[in-house]
N, C-alpha and C. Protein backbone atom coordinates (compact mmCIF):
# COMPACT_ATOMS: atom_id res chain seq x y z
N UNK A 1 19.45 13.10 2.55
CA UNK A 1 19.52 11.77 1.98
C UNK A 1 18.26 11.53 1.17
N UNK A 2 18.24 10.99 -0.02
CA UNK A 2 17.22 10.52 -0.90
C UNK A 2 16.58 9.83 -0.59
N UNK A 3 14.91 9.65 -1.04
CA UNK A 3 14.35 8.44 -0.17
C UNK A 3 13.88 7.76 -1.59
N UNK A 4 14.21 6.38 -0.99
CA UNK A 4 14.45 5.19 -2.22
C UNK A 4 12.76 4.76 -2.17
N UNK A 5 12.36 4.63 -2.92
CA UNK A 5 10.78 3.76 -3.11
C UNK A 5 10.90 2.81 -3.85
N UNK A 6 10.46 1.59 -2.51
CA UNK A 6 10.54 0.05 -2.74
C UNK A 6 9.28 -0.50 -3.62
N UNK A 7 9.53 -1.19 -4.81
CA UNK A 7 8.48 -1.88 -5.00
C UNK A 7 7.67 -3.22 -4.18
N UNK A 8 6.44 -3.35 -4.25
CA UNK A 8 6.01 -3.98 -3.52
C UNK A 8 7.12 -5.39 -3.79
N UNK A 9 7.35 -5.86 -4.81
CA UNK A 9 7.75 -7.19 -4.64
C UNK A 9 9.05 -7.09 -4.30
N UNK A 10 10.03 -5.86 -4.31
CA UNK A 10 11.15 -5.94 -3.48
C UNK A 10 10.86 -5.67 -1.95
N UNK A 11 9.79 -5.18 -1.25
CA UNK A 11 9.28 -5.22 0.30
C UNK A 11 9.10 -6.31 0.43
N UNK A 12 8.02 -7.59 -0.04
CA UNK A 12 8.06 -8.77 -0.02
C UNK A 12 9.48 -9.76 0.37
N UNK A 13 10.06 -9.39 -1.07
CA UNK A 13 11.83 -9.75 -0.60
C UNK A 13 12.46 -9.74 0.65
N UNK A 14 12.44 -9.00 0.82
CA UNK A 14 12.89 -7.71 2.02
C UNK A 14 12.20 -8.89 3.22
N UNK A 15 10.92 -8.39 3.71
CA UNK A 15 10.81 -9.30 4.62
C UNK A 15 10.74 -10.46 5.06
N UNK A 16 10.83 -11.19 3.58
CA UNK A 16 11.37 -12.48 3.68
C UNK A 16 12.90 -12.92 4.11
N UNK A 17 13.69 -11.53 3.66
CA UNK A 17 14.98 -11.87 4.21
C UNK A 17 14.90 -11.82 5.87
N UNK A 18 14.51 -10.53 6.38
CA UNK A 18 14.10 -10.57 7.42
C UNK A 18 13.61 -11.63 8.40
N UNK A 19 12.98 -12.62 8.01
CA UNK A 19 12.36 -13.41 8.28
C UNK A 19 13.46 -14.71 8.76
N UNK A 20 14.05 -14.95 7.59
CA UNK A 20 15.31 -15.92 7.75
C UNK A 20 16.04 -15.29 8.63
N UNK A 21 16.64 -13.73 8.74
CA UNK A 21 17.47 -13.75 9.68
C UNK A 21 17.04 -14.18 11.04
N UNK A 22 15.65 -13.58 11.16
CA UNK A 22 15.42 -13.92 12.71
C UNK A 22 15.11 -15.20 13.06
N UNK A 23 15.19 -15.92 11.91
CA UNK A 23 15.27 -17.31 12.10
C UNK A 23 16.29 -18.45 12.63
N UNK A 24 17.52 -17.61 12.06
CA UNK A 24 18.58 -17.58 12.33
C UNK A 24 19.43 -17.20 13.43
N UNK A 25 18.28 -16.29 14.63
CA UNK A 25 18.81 -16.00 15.65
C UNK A 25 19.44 -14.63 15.92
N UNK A 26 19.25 -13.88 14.80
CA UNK A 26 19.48 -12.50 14.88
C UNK A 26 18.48 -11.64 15.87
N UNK A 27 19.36 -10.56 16.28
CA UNK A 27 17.80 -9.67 17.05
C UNK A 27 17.22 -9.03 15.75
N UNK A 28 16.13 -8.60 16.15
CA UNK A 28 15.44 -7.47 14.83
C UNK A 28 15.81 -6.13 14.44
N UNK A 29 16.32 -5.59 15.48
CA UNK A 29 16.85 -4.39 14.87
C UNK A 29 18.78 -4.98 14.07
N UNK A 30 19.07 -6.06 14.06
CA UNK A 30 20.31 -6.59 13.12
C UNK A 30 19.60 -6.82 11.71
N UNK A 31 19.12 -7.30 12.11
CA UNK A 31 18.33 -8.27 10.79
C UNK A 31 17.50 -7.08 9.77
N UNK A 32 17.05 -5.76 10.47
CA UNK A 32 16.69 -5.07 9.82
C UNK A 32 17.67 -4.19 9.15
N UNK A 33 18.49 -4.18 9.97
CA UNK A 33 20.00 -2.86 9.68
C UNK A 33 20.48 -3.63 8.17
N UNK A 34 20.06 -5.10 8.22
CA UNK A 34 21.19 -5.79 6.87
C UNK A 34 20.08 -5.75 5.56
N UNK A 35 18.97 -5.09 5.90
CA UNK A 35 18.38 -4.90 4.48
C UNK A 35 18.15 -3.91 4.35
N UNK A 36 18.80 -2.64 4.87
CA UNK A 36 18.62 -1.60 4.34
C UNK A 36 17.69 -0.05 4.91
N UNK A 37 16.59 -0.66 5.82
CA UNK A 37 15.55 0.30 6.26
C UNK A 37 15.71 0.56 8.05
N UNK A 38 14.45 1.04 8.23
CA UNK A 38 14.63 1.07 9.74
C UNK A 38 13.67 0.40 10.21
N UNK A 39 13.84 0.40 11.90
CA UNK A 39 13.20 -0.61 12.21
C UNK A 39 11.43 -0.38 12.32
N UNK A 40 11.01 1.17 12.06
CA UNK A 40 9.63 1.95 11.79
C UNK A 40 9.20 1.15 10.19
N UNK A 41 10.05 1.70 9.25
CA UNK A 41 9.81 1.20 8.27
C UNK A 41 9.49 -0.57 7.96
N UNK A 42 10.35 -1.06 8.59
CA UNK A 42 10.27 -2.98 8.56
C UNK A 42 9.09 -2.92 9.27
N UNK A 43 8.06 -2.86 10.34
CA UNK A 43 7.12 -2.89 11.12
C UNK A 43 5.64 -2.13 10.26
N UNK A 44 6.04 -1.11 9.54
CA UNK A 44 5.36 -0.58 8.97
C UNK A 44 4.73 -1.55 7.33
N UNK A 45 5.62 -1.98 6.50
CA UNK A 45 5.99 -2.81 5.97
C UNK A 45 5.18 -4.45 6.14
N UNK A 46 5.94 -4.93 7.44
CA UNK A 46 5.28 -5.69 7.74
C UNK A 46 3.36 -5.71 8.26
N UNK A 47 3.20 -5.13 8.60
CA UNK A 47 1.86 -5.03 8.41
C UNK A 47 0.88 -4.73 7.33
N UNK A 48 1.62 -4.20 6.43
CA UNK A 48 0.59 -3.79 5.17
C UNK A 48 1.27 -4.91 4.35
N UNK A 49 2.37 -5.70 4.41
CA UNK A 49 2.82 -6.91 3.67
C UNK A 49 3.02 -8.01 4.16
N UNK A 50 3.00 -8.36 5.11
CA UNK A 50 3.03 -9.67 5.97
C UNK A 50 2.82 -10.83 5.51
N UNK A 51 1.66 -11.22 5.12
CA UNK A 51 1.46 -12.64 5.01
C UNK A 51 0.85 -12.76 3.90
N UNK A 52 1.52 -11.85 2.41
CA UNK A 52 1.24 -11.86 1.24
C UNK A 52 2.27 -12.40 0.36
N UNK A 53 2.01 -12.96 -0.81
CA UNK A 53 3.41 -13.15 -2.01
C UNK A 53 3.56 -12.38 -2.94
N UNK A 54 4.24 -12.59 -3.64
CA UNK A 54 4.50 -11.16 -5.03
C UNK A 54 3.44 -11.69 -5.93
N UNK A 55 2.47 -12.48 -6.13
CA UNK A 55 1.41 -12.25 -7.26
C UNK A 55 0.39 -11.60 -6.33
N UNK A 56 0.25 -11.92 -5.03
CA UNK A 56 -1.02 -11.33 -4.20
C UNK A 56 -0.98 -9.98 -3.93
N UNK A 57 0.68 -9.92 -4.18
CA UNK A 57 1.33 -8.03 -3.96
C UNK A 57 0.45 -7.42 -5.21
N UNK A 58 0.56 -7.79 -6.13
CA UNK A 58 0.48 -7.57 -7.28
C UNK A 58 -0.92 -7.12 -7.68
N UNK A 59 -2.03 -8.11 -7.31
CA UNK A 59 -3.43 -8.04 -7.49
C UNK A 59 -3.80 -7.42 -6.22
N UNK A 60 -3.28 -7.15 -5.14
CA UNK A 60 -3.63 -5.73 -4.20
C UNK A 60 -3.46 -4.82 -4.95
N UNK A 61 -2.35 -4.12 -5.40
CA UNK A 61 -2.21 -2.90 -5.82
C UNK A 61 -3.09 -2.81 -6.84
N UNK A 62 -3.56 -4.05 -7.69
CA UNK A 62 -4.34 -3.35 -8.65
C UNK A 62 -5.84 -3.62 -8.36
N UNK A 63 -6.03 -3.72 -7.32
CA UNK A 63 -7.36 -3.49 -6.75
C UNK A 63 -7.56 -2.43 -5.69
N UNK A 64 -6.69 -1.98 -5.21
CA UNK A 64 -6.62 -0.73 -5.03
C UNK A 64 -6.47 0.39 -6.08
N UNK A 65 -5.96 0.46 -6.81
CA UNK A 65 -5.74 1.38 -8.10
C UNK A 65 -7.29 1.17 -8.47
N UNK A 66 -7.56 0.13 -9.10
CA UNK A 66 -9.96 0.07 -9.41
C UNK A 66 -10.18 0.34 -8.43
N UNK A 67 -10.20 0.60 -6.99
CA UNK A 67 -11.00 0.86 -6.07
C UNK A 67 -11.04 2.99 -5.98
N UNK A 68 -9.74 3.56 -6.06
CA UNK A 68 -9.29 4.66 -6.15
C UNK A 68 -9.84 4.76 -7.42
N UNK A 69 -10.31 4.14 -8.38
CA UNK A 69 -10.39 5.08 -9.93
C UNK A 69 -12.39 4.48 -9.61
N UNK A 70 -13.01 3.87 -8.63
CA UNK A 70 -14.09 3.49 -8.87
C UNK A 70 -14.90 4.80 -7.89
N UNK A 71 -14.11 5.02 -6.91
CA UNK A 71 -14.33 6.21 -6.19
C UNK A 71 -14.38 7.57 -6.30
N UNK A 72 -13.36 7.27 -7.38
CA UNK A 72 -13.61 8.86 -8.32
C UNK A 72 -14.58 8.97 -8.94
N UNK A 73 -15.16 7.81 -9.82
CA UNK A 73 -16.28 7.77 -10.73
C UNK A 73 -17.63 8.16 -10.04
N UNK A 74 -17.71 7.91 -8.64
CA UNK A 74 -18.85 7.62 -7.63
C UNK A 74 -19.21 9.15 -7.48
N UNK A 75 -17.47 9.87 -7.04
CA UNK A 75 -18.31 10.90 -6.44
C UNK A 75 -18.25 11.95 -7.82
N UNK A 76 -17.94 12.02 -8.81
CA UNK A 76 -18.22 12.43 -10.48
C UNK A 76 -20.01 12.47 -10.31
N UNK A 77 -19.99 11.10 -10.59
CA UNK A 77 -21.74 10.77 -10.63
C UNK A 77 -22.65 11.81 -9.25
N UNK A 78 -22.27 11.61 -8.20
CA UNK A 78 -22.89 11.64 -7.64
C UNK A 78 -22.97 13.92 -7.86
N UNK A 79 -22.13 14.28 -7.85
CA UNK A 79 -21.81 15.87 -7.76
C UNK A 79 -23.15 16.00 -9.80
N UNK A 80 -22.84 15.49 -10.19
CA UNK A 80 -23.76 15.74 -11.55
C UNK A 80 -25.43 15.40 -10.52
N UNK A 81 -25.48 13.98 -10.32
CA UNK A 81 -26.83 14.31 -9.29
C UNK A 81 -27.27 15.39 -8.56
N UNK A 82 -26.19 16.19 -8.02
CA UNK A 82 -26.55 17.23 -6.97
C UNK A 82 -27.12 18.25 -7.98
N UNK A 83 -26.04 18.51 -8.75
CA UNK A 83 -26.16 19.49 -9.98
C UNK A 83 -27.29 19.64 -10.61
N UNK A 84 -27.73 18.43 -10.93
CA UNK A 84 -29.60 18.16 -11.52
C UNK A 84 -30.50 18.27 -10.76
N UNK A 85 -30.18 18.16 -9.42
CA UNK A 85 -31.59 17.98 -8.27
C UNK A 85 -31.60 19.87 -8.41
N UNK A 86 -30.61 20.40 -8.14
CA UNK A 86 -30.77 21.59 -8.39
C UNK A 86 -31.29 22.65 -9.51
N UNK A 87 -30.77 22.24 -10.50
CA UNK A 87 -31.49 22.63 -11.33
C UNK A 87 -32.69 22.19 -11.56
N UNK A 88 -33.27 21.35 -11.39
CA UNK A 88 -34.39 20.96 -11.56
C UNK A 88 -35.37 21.78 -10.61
N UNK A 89 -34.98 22.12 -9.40
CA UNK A 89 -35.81 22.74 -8.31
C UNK A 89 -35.62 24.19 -9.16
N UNK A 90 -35.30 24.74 -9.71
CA UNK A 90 -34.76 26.01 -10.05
C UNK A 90 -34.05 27.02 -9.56
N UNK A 91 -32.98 26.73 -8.72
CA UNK A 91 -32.27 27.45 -7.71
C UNK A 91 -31.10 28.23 -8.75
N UNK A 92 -30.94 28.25 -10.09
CA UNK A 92 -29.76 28.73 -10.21
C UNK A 92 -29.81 30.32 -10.31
């Protein structure tokens, strides 16, 4: 079986539906079966999306994306530092 990749603002969706069902009096493993995932995935989900909206979805991911491209830059810089301390001592 293919595995589908949810965008953040359809996970958002998602556990908002979730949300109404069990509001509604559903158990959680119903309420999860009617949107599609399992009940690992909805739990999983819910914790890294919980108590966010689709613009806050939005400016996570892209502060994670600058945080991943600021970390690359760090250790870039830092491996050219090593590179110079060395040469400079004359080890090559």
């Amino acid at each position: 079986m293919a595995r589908k990749r949810h965008s953040a603002e359809e996970i958002v969706g998602k556990l908002r539906q979730v949300d109404v069902l069990l509001a509604q009096g559903k158990p959680v493993a119903d309420a999860v079966r009617a949107i599609g995932v399992t009940e690992v995935t909805y739990y999983r989900w819910r914790n890294e999306y919980g108590g966010l909206k689709g613009d806050q979805v939005k400016r996570l991911k892209e502060l994670e994306a600058e945080n991943t491209r600021l970390r690359r830059a760090i250790s870039d810089l830092t491996l050219d530092k090593l590179i110079l301390q060395e040469a400079a001592r004359g080890n090559f």
